[in-house]
Structures are given as structure tokens and as C-alpha cells.
Protein backbone atom coordinates (compact mmCIF):
# COMPACT_ATOMS: atom_id res chain seq x y z
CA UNK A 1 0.00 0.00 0.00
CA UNK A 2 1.38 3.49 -0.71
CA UNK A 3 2.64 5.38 2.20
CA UNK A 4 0.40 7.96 3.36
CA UNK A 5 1.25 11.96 4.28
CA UNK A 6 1.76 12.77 8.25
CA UNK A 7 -2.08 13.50 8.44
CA UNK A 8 -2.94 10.22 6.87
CA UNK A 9 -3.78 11.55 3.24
CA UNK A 10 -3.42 8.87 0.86
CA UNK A 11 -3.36 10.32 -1.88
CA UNK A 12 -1.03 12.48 -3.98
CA UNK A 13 -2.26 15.94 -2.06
CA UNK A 14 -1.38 16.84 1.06
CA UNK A 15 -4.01 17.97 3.30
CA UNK A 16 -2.54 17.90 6.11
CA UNK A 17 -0.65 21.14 4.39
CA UNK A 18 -3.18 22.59 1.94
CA UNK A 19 -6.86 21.46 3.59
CA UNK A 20 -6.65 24.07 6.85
CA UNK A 21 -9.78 26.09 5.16
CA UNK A 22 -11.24 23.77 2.97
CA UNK A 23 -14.60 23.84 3.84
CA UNK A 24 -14.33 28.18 3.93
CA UNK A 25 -14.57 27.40 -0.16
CA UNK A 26 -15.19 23.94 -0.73
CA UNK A 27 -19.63 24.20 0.33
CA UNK A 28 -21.41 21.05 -2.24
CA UNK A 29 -23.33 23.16 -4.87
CA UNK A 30 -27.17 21.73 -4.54
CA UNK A 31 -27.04 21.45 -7.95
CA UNK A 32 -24.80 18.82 -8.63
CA UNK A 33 -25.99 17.58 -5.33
CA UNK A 34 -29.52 16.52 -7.02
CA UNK A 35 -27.78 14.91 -9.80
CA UNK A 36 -25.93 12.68 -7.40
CA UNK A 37 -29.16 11.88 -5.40
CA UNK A 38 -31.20 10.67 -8.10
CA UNK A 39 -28.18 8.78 -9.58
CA UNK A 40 -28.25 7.01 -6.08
CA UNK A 41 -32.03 5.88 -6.77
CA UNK A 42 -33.31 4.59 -3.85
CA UNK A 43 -30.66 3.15 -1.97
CA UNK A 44 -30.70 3.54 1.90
CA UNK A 45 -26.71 2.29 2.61
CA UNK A 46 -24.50 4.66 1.21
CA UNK A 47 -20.46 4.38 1.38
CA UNK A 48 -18.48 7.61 0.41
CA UNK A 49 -15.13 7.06 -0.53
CA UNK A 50 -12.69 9.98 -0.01
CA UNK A 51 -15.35 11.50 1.61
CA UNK A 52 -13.22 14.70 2.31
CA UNK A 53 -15.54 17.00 4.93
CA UNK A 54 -18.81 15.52 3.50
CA UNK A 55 -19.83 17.33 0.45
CA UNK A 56 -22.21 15.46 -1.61
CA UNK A 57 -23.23 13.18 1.22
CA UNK A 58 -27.40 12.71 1.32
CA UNK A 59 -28.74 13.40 4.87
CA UNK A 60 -32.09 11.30 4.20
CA UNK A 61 -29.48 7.89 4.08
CA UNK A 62 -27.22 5.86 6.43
CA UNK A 63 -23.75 7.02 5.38
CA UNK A 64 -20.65 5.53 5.78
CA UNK A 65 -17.82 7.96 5.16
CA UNK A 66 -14.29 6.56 4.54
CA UNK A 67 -11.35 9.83 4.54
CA UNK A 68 -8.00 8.86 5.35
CA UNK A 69 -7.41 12.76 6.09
CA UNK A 70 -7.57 13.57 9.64
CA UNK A 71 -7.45 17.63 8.64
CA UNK A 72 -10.48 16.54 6.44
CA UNK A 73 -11.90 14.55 8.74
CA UNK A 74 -11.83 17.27 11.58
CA UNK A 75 -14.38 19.37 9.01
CA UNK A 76 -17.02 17.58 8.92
CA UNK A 77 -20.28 19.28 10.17
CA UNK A 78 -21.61 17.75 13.42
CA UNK A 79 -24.91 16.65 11.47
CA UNK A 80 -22.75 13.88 9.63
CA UNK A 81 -21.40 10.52 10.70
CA UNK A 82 -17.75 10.22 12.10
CA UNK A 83 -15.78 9.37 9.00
CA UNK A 84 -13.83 5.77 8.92
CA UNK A 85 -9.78 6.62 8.61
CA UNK A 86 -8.85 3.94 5.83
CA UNK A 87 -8.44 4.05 2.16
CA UNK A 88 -10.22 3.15 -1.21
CA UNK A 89 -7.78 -0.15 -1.74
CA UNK A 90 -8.78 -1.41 1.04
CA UNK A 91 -11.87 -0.80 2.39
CA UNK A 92 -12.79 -2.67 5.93
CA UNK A 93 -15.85 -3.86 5.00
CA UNK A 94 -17.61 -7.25 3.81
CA UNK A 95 -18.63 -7.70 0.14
CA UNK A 96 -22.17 -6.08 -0.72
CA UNK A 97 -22.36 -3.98 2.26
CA UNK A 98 -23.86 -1.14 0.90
CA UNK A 99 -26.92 -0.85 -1.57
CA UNK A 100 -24.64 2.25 -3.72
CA UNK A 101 -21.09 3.76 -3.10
CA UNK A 102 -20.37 7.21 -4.17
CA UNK A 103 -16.91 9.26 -4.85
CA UNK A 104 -16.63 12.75 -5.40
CA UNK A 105 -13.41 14.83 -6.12
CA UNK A 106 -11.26 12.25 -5.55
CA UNK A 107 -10.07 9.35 -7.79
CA UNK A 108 -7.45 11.12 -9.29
CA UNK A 109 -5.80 11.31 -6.14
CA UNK A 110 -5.68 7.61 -5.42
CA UNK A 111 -2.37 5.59 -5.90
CA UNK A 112 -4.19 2.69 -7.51
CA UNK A 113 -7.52 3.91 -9.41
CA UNK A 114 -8.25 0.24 -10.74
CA UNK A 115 -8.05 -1.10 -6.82
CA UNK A 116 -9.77 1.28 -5.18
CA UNK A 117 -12.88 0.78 -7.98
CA UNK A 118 -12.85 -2.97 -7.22
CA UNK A 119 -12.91 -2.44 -3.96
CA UNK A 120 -15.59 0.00 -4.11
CA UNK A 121 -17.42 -2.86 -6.08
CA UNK A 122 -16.62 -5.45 -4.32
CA UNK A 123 -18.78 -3.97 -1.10
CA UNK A 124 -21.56 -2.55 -2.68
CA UNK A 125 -24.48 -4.43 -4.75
CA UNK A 126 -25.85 -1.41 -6.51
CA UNK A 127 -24.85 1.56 -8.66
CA UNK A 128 -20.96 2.79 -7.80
CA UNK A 129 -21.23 6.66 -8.58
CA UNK A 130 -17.78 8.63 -9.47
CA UNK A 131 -17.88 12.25 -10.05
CA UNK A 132 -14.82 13.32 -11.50
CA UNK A 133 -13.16 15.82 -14.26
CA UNK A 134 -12.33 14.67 -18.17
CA UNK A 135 -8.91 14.82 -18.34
CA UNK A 136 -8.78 16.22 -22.30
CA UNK A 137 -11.53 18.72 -21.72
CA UNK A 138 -10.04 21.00 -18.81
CA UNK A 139 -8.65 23.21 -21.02
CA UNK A 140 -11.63 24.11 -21.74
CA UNK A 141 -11.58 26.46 -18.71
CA UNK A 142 -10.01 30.30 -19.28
CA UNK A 143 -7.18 29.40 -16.62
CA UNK A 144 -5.43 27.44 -19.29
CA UNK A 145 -4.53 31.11 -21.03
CA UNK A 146 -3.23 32.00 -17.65
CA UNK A 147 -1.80 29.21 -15.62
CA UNK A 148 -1.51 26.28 -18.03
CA UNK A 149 1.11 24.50 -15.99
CA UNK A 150 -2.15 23.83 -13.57
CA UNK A 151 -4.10 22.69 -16.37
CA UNK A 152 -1.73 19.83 -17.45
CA UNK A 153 -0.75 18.93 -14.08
CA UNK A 154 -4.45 18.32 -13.58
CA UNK A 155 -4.54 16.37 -16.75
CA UNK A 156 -2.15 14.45 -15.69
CA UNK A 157 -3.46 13.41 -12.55
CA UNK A 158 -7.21 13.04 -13.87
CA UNK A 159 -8.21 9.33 -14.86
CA UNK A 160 -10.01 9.64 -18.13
CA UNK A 161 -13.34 8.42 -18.06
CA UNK A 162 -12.81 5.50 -20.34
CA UNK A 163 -10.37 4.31 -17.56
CA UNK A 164 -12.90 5.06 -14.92
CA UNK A 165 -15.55 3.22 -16.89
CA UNK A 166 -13.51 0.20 -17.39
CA UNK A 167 -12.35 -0.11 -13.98
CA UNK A 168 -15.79 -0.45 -13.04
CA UNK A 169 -16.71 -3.24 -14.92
CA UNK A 170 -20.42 -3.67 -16.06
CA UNK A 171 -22.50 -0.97 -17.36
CA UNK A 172 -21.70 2.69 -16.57
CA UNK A 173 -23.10 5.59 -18.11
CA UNK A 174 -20.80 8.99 -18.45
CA UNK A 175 -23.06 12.05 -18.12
CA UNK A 176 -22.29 15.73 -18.40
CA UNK A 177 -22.31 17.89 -15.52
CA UNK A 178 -23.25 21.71 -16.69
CA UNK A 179 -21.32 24.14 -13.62
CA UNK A 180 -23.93 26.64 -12.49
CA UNK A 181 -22.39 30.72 -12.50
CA UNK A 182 -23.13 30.81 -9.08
CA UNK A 183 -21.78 27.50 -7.71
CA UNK A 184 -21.08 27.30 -4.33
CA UNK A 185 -18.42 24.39 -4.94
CA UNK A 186 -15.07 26.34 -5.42
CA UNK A 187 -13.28 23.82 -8.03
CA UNK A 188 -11.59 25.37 -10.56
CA UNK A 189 -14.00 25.55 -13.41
CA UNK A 190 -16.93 26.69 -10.72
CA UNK A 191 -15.28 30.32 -11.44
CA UNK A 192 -15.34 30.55 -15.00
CA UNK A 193 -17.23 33.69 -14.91
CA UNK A 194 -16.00 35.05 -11.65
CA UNK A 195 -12.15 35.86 -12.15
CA UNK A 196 -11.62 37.71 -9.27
CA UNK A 197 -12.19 35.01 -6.46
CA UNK A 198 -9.19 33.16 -7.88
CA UNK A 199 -7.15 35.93 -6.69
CA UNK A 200 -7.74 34.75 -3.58
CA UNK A 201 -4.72 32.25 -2.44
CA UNK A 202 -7.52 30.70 -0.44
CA UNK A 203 -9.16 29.83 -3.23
CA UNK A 204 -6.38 28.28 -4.72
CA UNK A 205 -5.47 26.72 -1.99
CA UNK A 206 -8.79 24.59 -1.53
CA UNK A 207 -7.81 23.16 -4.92
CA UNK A 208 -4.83 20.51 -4.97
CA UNK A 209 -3.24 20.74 -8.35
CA UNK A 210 -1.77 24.60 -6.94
CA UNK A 211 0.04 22.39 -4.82
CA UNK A 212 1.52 20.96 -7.33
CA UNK A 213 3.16 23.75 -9.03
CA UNK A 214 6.08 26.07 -8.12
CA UNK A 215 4.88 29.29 -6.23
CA UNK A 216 5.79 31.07 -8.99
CA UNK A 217 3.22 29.75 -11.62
CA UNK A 218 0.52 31.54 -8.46
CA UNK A 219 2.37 34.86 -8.19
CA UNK A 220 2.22 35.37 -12.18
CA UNK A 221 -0.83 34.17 -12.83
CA UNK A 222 -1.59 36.97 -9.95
CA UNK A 223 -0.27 39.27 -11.78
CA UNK A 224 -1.38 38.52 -15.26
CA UNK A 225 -5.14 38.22 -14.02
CA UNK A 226 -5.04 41.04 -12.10
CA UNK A 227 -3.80 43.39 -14.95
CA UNK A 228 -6.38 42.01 -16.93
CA UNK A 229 -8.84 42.65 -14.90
CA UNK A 230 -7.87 45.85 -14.37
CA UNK A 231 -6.98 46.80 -18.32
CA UNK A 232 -10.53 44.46 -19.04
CA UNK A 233 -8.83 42.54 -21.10
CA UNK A 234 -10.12 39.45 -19.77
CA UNK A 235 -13.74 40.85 -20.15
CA UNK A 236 -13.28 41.15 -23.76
CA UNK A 237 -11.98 37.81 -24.41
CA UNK A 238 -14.21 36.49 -21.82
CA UNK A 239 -16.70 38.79 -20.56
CA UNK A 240 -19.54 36.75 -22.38
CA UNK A 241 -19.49 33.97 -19.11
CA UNK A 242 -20.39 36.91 -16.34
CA UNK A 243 -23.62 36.14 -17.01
CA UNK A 244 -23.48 32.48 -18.61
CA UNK A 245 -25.69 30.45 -16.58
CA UNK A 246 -23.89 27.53 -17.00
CA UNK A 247 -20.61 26.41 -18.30
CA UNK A 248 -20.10 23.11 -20.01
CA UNK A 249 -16.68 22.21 -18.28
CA UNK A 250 -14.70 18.83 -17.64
CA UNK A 251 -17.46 17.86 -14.58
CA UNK A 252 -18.76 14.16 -15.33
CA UNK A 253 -21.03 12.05 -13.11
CA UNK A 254 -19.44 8.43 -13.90
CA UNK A 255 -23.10 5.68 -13.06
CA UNK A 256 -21.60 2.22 -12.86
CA UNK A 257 -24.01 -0.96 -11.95
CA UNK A 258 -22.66 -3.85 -11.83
């Protein structure tokens, strides 16, 4: 098993270091919320894998969260269960525990995608639900003009949904997940028409791959937005999504059943 960070993160990122004020921009949009829900049919056992501090977990189910993060795990509201410290590759439970499983923001920071999947399988008997970012469609996002070195290191990191799919086994469906303008779930893409917030170091904190790239990729791209802003030079290339109600990013909800 891969060794995991001081704070027992598993994965790649280190929230230990970077997950302090997750939660300040991290809130699950209700949105994408819905879509998970009804993708979860009417299942009453629910495991979340890399549950983080909760996001995306139904309140109207029994939950089982699994974060190997104790910083993560120290953020989740009171309302939710205690979250189990282990990992997707090897998940304490018996086979077909749980009628669905659910993973959000998170495979592309497991060591072993195709393990954790089977496990995820292997302990539930209904529909395994990934939500996750397309690898070769997050350039689609404005940073890439600005901070490509965060766009590729993404890429890299992102399984593509074919792998995802496979990994599964069975039947899965892929479905588009439009970003609303006002989404309350501070990935990346959820500012495509609000520039300014990702100004904010907090902001770019509360998503990994700027951990992942040399401070000074963060103090240009500073820069470069900010006289941009300033010169609107970003609102004429990109003014149009101010008011775009939605953007049609990399966001996929991944519906496996076995």
C-alpha cells in the first residue's frame, strides 16, 4: 500500500498542508448535489469514498464515510457521521455492504484507481457513482490562457473516463455535468465567470493541483489576471461567461451498476 502523508492523506495531495480552510470554499453546490441523489435511486446504505468534509453526502441515508485525512476529517459538520480513517484499496468492510457507493473529487488522487474501484465494487451491490473531471476537456476552462502548468498537471493526474468506466466493470453511463455561475463548490471551473475570487490564495489553496506547481506559476498568474482585470482585457476575451448560466466544463457524473 502506498505510504500515506503525516495526516494520513493517501493520496497524492497533502491535506494535512493545503486542507486548513477547505470547507471556507469547498460548500457542495445543490445542484450537482440533485444529480448525485437521483443517480443514487433509492438506496438507503451509502459508502463515500474519499469523503473529504462531507460534500455530496445525502442526509435522508445511512452514510458511511471513509477519509484517510484527519485535517479533512476534523471538518465535517456535526450533522454527519464520524468518517472511517482507511483508504479506497482497502476498504474494511464485507462484500455487498452497501446498496450504492459514491466518490466525489477524488479518484485522481488515489495511488491505484483500478483497486480502489474494485474495492468499491466489491462492497456494494448497486450503482458505484464517481464524479470526477475529463482529463482532455479542462482546457476548456479560461485558466489554461493563464496558468496552463495547472491545467496539465491536472490532466495528468485526472483518470479519463474510459479508464474510470472500465475499472468499473459492467454498465456505466458517463453524463455531463453543466457548472452553475453561481456555484457554491469552489473547483476550478466553478469560477469561470467570476475571475476575481481566484485571486484569492484561499481559493487556490482549496484546490490541490496549486500544490503541485512552483509558487511562482501563483504569483504570475496573480499578476497577469489582475492586470487584466484591471486593463478588461479578460472581459473582452471572456466577458460573455459573467452572465453564462452555466458552463459546459470537464465535470462528469461516472453511473456504474454492476
Amino acid at each position: 500500500m502506498a505510504s500515506r502523508h503525516q495526516d494520513g492523506s493517501a493520496g497524492d495531495a497533502n491535506y494535512g498542508a493545503i486542507g486548513a480552510n477547505y470547507t471556507s470554499y469547498r460548500q457542495p453546490e445543490p445542484r450537482i448535489a440533485a444529480r448525485i441523489v437521483e443517480a443514487l435511486g433509492d438506496a438507503r446504505k451509502v459508502l463515500n469514498v474519499g469523503a473529504g468534509a462531507g460534500s455530496y453526502e445525502p442526509i435522508d441515508r445511512m452514510v458511511t464515510a471513509v477519509e484517510p485525512s484527519a485535517s479533512m476529517r476534523a471538518q465535517r459538520p456535526a450533522h454527519l457521521s464520524r468518517a472511517v480513517d482507511a483508504v479506497a484499496g482497502a476498504l474494511p468492510f464485507d462484500d455487498k455492504s452497501f446498496d450504492a457507493a459514491m466518490a466525489t473529487f477524488t479518484v485522481h488522487q488515489w495511488p491505484d484507481l483500478t483497486q480502489g474501484l474494485a474495492e468499491m465494487r466489491r462492497v456494494t451491490r448497486g450503482p458505484v457513482i464517481i464524479l470526477s473531471c475529463a482529463p482532455d476537456e479542462l482546457n476548456r476552462f479560461w485558466l489554461d490562457d493563464y496558468a496552463p502548468e495547472v491545467i496539465a498537471v491536472e490532466a495528468s493526474r485526472y483518470p479519463t473516463m474510459e479508464a474510470i468506466v472500465e475499472a468499473l466493470g459492467g454498465e456505466a453511463q458517463v453524463l455531463p455535468v453543466p457548472i452553475p455561475l453561481d456555484c457554491t463548490d469552489g473547483f476550478g471551473e466553478a469560477y469561470y465567470g467570476r475571475p476575481e475570487r481566484l485571486l484569492d490564495p484561499g481559493a487556490r489553496l482549496a484546490n490541490s493541483a496549486w500544490s503541485f506547481v512552483d509558487a511562482s506559476v501563483g504569483e504570475r498568474f496573480v499578476a497577469d489576471l489582475g492586470r487584466d482585470l484591471e486593463s478588461g482585457e479578460w472581459d473582452r476575451r471572456h466577458g460573455h461567461l459573467r452572465t453564462q448560466p452555466e458552463f459546459d466544463g470537464s465535470l462528469k457524473l461516472v453511473v456504474g451498476r454492476g
